[in-house]
PDB file of N, CA and C in Angstrom:
ATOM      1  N   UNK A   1       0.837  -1.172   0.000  1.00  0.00           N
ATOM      2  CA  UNK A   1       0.000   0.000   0.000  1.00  0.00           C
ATOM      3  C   UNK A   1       0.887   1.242   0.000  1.00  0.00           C
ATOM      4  N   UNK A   2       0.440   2.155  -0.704  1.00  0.00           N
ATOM      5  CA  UNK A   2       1.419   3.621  -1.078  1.00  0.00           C
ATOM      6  C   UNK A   2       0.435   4.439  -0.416  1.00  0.00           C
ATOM      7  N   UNK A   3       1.484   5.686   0.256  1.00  0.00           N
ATOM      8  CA  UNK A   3       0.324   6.735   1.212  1.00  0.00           C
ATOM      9  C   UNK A   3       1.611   7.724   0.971  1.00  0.00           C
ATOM     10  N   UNK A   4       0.989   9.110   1.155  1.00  0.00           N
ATOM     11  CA  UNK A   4       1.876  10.342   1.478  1.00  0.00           C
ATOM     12  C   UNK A   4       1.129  10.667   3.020  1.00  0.00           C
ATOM     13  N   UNK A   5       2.235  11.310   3.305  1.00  0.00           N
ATOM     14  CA  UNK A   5       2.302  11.806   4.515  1.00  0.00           C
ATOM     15  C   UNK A   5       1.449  12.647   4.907  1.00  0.00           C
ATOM     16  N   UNK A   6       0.894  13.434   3.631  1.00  0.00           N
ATOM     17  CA  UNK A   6      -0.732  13.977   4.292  1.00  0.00           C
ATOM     18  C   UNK A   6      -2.341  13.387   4.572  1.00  0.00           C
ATOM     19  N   UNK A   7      -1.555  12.603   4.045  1.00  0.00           N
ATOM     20  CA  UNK A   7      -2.998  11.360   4.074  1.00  0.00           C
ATOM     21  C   UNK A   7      -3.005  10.182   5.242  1.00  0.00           C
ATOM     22  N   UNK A   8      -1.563  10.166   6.333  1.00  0.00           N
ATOM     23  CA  UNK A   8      -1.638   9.871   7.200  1.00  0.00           C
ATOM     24  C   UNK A   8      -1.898  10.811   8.102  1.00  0.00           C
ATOM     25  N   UNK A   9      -1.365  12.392   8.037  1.00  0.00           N
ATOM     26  CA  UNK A   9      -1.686  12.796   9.241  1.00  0.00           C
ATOM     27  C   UNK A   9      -3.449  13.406   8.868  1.00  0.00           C
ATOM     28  N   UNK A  10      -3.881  13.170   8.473  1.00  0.00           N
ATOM     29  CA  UNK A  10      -5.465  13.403   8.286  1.00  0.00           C
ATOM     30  C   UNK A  10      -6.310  12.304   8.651  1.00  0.00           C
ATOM     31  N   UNK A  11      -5.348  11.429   9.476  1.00  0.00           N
ATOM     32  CA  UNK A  11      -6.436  10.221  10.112  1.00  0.00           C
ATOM     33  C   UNK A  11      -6.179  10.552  11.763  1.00  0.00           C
ATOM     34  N   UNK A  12      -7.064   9.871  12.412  1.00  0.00           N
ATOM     35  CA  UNK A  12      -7.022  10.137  13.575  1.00  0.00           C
ATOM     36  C   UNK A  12      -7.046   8.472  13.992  1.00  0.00           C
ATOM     37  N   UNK A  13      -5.530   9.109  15.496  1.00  0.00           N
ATOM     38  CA  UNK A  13      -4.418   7.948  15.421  1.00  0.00           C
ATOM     39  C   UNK A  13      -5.580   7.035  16.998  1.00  0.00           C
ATOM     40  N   UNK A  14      -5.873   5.793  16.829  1.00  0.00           N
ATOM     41  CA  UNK A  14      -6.529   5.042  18.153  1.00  0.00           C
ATOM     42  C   UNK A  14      -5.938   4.019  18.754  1.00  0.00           C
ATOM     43  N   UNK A  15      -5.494   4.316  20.149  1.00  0.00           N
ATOM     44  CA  UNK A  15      -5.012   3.391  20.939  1.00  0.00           C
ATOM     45  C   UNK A  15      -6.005   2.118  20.941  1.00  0.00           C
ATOM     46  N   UNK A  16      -5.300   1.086  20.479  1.00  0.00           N
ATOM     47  CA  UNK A  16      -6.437  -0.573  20.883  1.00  0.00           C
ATOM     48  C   UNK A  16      -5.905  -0.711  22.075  1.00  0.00           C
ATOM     49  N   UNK A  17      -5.253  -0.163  22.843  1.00  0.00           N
ATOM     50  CA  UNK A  17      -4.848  -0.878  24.441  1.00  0.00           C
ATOM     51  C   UNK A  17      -5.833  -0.510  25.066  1.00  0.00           C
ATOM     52  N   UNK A  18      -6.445   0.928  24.954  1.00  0.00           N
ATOM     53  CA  UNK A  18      -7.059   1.288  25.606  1.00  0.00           C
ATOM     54  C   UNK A  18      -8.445   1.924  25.229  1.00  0.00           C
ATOM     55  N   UNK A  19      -8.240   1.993  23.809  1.00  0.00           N
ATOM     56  CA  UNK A  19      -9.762   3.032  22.783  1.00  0.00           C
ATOM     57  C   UNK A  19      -9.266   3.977  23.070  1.00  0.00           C
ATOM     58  N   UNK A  20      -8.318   4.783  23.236  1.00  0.00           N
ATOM     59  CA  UNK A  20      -7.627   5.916  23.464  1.00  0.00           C
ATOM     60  C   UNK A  20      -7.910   6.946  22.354  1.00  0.00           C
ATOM     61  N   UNK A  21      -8.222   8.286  21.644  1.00  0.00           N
ATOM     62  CA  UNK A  21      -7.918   9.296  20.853  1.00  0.00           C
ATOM     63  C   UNK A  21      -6.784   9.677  21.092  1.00  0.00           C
ATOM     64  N   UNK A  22      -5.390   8.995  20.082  1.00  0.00           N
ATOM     65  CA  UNK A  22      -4.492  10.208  20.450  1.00  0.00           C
ATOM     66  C   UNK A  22      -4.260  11.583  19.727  1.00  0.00           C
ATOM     67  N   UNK A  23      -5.221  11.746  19.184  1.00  0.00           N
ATOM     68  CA  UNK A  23      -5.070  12.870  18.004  1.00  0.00           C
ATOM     69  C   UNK A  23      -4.682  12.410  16.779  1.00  0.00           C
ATOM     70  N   UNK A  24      -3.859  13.463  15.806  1.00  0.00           N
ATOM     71  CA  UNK A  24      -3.657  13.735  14.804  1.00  0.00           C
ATOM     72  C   UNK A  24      -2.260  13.394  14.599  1.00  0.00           C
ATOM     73  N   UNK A  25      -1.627  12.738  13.665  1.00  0.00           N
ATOM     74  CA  UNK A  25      -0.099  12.829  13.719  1.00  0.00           C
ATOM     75  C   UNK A  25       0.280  14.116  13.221  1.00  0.00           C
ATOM     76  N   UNK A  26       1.482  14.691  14.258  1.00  0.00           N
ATOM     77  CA  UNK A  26       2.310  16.100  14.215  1.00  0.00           C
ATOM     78  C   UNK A  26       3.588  16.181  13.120  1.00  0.00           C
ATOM     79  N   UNK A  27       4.229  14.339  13.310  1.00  0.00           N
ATOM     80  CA  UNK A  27       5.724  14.950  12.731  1.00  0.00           C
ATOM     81  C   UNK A  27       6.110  13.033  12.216  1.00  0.00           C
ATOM     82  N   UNK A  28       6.933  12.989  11.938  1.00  0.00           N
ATOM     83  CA  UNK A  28       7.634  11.754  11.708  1.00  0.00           C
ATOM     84  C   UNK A  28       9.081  11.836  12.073  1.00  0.00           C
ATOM     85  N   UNK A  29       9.494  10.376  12.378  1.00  0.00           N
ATOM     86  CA  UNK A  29      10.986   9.956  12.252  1.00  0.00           C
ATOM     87  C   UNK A  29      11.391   9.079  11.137  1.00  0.00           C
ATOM     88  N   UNK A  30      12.125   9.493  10.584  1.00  0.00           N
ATOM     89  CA  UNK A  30      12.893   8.666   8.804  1.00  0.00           C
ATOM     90  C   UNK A  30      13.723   8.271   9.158  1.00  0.00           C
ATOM     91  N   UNK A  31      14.510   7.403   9.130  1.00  0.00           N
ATOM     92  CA  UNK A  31      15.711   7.013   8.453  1.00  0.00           C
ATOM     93  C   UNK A  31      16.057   7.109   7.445  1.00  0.00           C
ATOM     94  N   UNK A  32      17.429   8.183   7.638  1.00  0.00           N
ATOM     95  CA  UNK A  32      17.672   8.756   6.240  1.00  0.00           C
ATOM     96  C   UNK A  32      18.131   7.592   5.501  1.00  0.00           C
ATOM     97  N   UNK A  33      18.954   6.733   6.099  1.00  0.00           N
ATOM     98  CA  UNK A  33      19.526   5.314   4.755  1.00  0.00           C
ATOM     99  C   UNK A  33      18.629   5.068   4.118  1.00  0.00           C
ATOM    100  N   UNK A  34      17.190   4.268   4.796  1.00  0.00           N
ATOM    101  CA  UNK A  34      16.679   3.870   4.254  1.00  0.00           C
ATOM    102  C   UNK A  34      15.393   4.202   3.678  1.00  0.00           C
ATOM    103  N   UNK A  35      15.043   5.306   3.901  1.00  0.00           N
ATOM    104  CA  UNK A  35      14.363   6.480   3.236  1.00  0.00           C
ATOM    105  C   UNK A  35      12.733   5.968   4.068  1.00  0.00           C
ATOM    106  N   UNK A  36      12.841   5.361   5.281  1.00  0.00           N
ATOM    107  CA  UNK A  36      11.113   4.870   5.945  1.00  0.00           C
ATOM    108  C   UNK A  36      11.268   5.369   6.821  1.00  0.00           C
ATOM    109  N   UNK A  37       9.931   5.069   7.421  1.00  0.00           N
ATOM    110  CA  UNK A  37       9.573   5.768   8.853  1.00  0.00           C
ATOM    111  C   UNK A  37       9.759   5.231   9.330  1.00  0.00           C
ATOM    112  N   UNK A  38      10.169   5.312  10.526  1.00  0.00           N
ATOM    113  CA  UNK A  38      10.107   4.654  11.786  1.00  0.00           C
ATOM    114  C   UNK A  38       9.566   5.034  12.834  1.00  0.00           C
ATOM    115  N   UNK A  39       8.890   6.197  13.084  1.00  0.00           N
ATOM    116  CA  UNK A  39       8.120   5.779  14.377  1.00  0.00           C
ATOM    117  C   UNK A  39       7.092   7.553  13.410  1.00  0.00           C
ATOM    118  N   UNK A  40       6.051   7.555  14.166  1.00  0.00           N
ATOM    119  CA  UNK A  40       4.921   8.919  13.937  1.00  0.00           C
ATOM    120  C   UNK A  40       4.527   9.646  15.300  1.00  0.00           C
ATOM    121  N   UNK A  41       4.833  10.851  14.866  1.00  0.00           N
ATOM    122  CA  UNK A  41       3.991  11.872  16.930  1.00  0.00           C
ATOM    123  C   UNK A  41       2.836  12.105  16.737  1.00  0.00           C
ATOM    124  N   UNK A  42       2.200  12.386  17.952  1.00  0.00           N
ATOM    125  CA  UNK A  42       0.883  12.547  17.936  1.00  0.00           C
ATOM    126  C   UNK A  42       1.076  13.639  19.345  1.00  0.00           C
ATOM    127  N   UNK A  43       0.227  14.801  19.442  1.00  0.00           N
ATOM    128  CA  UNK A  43       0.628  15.565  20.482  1.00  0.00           C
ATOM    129  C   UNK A  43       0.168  15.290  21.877  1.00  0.00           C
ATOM    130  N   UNK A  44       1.210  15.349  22.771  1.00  0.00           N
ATOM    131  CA  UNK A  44       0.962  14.900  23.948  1.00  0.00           C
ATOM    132  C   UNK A  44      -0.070  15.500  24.591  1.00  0.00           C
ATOM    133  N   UNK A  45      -0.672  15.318  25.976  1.00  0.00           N
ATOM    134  CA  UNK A  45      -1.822  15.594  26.579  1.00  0.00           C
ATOM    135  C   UNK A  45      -1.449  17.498  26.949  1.00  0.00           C
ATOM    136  N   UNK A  46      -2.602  18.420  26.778  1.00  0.00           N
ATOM    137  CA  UNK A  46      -2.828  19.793  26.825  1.00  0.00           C
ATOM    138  C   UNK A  46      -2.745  20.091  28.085  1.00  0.00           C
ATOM    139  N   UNK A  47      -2.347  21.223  28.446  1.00  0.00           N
ATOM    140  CA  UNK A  47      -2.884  21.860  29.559  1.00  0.00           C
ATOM    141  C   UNK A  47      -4.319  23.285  29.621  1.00  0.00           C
ATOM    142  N   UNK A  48      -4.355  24.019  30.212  1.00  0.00           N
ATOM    143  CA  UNK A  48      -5.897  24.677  29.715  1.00  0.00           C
ATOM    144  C   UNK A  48      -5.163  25.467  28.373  1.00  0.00           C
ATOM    145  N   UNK A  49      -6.199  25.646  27.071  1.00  0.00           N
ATOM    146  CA  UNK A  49      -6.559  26.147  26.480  1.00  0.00           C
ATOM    147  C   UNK A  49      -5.220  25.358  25.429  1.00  0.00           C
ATOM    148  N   UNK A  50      -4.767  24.088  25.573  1.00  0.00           N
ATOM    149  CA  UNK A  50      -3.520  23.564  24.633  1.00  0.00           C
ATOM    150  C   UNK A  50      -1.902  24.070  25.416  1.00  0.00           C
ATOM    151  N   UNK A  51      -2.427  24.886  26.132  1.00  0.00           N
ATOM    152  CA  UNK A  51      -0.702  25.976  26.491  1.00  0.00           C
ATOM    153  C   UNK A  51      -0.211  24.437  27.614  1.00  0.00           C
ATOM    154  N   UNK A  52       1.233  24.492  27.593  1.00  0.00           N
ATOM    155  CA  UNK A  52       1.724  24.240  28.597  1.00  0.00           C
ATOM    156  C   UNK A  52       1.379  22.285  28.675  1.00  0.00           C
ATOM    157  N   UNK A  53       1.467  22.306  27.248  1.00  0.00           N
ATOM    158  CA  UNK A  53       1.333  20.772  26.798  1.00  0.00           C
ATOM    159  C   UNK A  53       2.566  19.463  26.869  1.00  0.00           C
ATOM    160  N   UNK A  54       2.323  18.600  27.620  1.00  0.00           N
ATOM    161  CA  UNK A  54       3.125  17.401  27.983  1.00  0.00           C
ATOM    162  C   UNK A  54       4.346  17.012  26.392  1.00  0.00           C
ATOM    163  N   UNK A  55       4.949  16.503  26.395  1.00  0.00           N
ATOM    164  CA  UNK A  55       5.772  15.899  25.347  1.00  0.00           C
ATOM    165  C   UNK A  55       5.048  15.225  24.107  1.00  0.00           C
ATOM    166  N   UNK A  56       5.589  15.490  23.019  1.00  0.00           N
ATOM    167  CA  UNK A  56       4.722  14.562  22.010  1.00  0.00           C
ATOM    168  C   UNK A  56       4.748  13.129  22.453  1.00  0.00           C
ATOM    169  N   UNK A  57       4.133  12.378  22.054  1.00  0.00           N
ATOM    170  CA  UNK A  57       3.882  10.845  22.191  1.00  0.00           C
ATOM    171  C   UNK A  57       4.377  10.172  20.860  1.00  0.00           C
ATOM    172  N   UNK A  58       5.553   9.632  21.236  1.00  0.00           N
ATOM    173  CA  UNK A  58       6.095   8.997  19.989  1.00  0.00           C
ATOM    174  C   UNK A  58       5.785   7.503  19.650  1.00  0.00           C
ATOM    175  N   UNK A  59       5.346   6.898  18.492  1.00  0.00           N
ATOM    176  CA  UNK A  59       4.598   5.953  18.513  1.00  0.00           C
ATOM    177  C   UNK A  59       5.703   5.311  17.418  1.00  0.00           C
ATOM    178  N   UNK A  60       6.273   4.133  17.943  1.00  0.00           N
ATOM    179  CA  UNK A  60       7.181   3.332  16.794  1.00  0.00           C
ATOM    180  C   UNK A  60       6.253   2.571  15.482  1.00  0.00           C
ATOM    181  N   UNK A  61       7.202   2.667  14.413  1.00  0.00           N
ATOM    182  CA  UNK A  61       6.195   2.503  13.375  1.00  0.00           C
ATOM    183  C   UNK A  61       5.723   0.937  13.529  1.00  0.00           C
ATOM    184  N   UNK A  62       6.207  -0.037  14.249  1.00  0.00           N
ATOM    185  CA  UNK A  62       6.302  -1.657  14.157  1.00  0.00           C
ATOM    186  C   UNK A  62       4.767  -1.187  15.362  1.00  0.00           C
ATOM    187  N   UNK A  63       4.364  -0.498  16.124  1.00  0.00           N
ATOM    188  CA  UNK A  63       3.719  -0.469  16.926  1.00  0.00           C
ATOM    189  C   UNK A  63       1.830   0.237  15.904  1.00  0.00           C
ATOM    190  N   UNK A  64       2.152   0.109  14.715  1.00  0.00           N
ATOM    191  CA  UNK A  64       0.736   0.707  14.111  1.00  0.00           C
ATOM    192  C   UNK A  64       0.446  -0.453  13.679  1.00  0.00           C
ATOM    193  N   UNK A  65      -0.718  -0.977  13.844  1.00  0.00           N
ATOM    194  CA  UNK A  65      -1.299  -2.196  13.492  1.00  0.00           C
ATOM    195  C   UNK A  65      -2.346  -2.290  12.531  1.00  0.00           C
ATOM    196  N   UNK A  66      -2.883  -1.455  12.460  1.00  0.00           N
ATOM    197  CA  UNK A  66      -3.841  -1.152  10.807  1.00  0.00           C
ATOM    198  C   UNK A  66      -3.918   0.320  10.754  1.00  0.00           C
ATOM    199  N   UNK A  67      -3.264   0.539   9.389  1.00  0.00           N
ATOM    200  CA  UNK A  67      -4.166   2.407   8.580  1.00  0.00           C
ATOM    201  C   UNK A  67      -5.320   1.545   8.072  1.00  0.00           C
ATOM    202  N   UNK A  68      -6.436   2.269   8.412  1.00  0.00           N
ATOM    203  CA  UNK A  68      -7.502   2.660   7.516  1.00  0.00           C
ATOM    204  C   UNK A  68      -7.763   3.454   6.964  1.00  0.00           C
ATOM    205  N   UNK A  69      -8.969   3.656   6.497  1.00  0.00           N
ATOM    206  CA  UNK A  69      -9.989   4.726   5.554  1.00  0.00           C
ATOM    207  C   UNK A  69      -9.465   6.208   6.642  1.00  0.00           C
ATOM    208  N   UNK A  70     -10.002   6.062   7.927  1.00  0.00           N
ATOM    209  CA  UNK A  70      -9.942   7.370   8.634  1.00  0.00           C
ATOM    210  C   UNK A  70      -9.644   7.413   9.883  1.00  0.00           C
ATOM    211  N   UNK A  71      -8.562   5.952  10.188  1.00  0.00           N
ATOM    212  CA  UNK A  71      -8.238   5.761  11.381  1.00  0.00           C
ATOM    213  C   UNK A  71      -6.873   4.792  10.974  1.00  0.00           C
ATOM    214  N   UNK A  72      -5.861   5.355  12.109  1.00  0.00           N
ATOM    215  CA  UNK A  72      -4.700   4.267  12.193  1.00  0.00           C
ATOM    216  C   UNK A  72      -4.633   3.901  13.448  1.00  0.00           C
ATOM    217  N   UNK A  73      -4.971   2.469  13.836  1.00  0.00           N
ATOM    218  CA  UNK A  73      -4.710   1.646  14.712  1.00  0.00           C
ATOM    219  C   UNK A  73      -3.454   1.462  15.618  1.00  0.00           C
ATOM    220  N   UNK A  74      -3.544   1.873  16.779  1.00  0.00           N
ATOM    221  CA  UNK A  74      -1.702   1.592  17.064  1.00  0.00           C
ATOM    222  C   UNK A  74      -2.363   0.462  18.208  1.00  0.00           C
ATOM    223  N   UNK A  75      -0.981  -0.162  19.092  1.00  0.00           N
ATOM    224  CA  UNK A  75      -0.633  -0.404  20.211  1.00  0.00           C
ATOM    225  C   UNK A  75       0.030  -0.288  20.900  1.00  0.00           C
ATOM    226  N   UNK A  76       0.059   0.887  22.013  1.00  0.00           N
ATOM    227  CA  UNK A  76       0.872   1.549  22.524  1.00  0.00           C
ATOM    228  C   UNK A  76       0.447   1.262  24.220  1.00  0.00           C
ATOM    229  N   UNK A  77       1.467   1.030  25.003  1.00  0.00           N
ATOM    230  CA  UNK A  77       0.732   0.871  26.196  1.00  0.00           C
ATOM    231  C   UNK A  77       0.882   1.862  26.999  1.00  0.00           C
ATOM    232  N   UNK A  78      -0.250   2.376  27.844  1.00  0.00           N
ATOM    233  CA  UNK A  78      -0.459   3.323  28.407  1.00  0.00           C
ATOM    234  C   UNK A  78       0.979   3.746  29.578  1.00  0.00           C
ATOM    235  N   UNK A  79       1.014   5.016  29.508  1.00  0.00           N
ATOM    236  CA  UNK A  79       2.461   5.403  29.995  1.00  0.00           C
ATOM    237  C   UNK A  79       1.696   5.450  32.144  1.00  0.00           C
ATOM    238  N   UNK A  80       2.869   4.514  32.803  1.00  0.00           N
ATOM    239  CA  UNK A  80       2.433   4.533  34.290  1.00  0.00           C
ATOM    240  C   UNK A  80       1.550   5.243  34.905  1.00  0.00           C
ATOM    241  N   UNK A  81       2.178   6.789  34.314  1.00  0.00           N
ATOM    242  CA  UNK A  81       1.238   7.835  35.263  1.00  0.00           C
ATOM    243  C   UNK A  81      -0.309   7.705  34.770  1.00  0.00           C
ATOM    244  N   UNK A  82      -0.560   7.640  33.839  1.00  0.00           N
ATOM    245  CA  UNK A  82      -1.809   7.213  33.309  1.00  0.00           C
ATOM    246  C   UNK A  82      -2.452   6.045  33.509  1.00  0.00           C
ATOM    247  N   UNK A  83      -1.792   5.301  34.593  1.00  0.00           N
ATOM    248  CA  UNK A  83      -2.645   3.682  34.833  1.00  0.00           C
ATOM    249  C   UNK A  83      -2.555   3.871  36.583  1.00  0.00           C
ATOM    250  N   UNK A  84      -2.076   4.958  36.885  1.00  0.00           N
ATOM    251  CA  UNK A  84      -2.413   4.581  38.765  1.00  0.00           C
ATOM    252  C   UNK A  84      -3.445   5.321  38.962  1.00  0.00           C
ATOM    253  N   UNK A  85      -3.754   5.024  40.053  1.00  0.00           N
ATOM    254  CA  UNK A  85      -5.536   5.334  40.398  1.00  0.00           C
ATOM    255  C   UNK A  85      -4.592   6.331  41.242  1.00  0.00           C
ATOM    256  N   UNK A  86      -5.740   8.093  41.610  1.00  0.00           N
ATOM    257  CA  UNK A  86      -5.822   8.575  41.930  1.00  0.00           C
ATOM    258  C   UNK A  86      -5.722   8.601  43.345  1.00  0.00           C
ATOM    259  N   UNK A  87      -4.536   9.508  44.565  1.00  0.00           N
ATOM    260  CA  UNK A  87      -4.595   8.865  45.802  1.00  0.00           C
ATOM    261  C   UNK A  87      -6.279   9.287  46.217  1.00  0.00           C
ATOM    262  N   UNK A  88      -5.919   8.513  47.099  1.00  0.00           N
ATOM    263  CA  UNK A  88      -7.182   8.192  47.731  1.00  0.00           C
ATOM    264  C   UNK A  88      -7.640   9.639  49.044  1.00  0.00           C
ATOM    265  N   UNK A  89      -8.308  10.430  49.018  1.00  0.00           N
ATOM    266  CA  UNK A  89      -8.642  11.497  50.174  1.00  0.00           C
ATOM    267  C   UNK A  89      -8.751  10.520  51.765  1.00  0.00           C
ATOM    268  N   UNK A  90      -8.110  11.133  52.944  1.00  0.00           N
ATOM    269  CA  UNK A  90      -8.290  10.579  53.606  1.00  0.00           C
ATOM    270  C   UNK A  90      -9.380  11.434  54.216  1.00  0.00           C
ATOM    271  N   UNK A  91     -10.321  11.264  55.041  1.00  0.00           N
ATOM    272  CA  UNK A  91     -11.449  11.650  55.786  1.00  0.00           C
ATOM    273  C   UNK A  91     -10.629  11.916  57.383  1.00  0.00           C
ATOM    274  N   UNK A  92     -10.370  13.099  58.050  1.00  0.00           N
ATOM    275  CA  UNK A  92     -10.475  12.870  59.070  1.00  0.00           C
ATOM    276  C   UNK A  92     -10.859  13.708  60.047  1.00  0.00           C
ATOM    277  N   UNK A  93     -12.060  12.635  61.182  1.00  0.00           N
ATOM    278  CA  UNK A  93     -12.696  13.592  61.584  1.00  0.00           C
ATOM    279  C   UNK A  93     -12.193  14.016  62.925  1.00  0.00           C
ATOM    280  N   UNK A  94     -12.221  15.481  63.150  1.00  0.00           N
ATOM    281  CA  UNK A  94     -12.636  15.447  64.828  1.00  0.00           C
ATOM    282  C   UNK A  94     -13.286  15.825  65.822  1.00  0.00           C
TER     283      UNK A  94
END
């Protein structure tokens, strides 16, 4: 299958680990030898209004598991801070 690079970043990229939206792809990594990609960004999580936004999320290319019509499939596993539960409030009365 043949694609340009605007026709990937005009899909919107979905975590199967999790059903995740990670957005839009931002940028690529090539290898210049061998003239492929190797991995695609997608922009990391916002702070209010986009400002003050986390690191891109770099997604290795062996890690996209289907392009479609209007979606590319990855499997990416969710980064730690994003899998611990929230501490817990302690209650205390007196």
């Amino acid at each position: 299958m043949a694609c340009n690079t605007n026709a990937l970043s005009g899909k919107i990229v979905i975590n199967i680990c999790d059903a995740r939206k990670l957005g839009h792809i931002i940028n690529y990594e090539i290898d210049l030898c061998d003239g492929r990609i190797t991995a695609v960004f997608v922009p990391g999580e916002g702070g209010f209004l986009g400002l003050s936004r986390r690191n891109d999320i770099r997604i290795p290319w062996d890690r996209i598991k289907k392009i479609g019509e209007d979606a590319i499939l990855v499997d990416v596993p969710p980064r730690p801070a994003e899998c611990a539960h929230p501490p817990q409030k302690k209650h205390i009365f007196h």
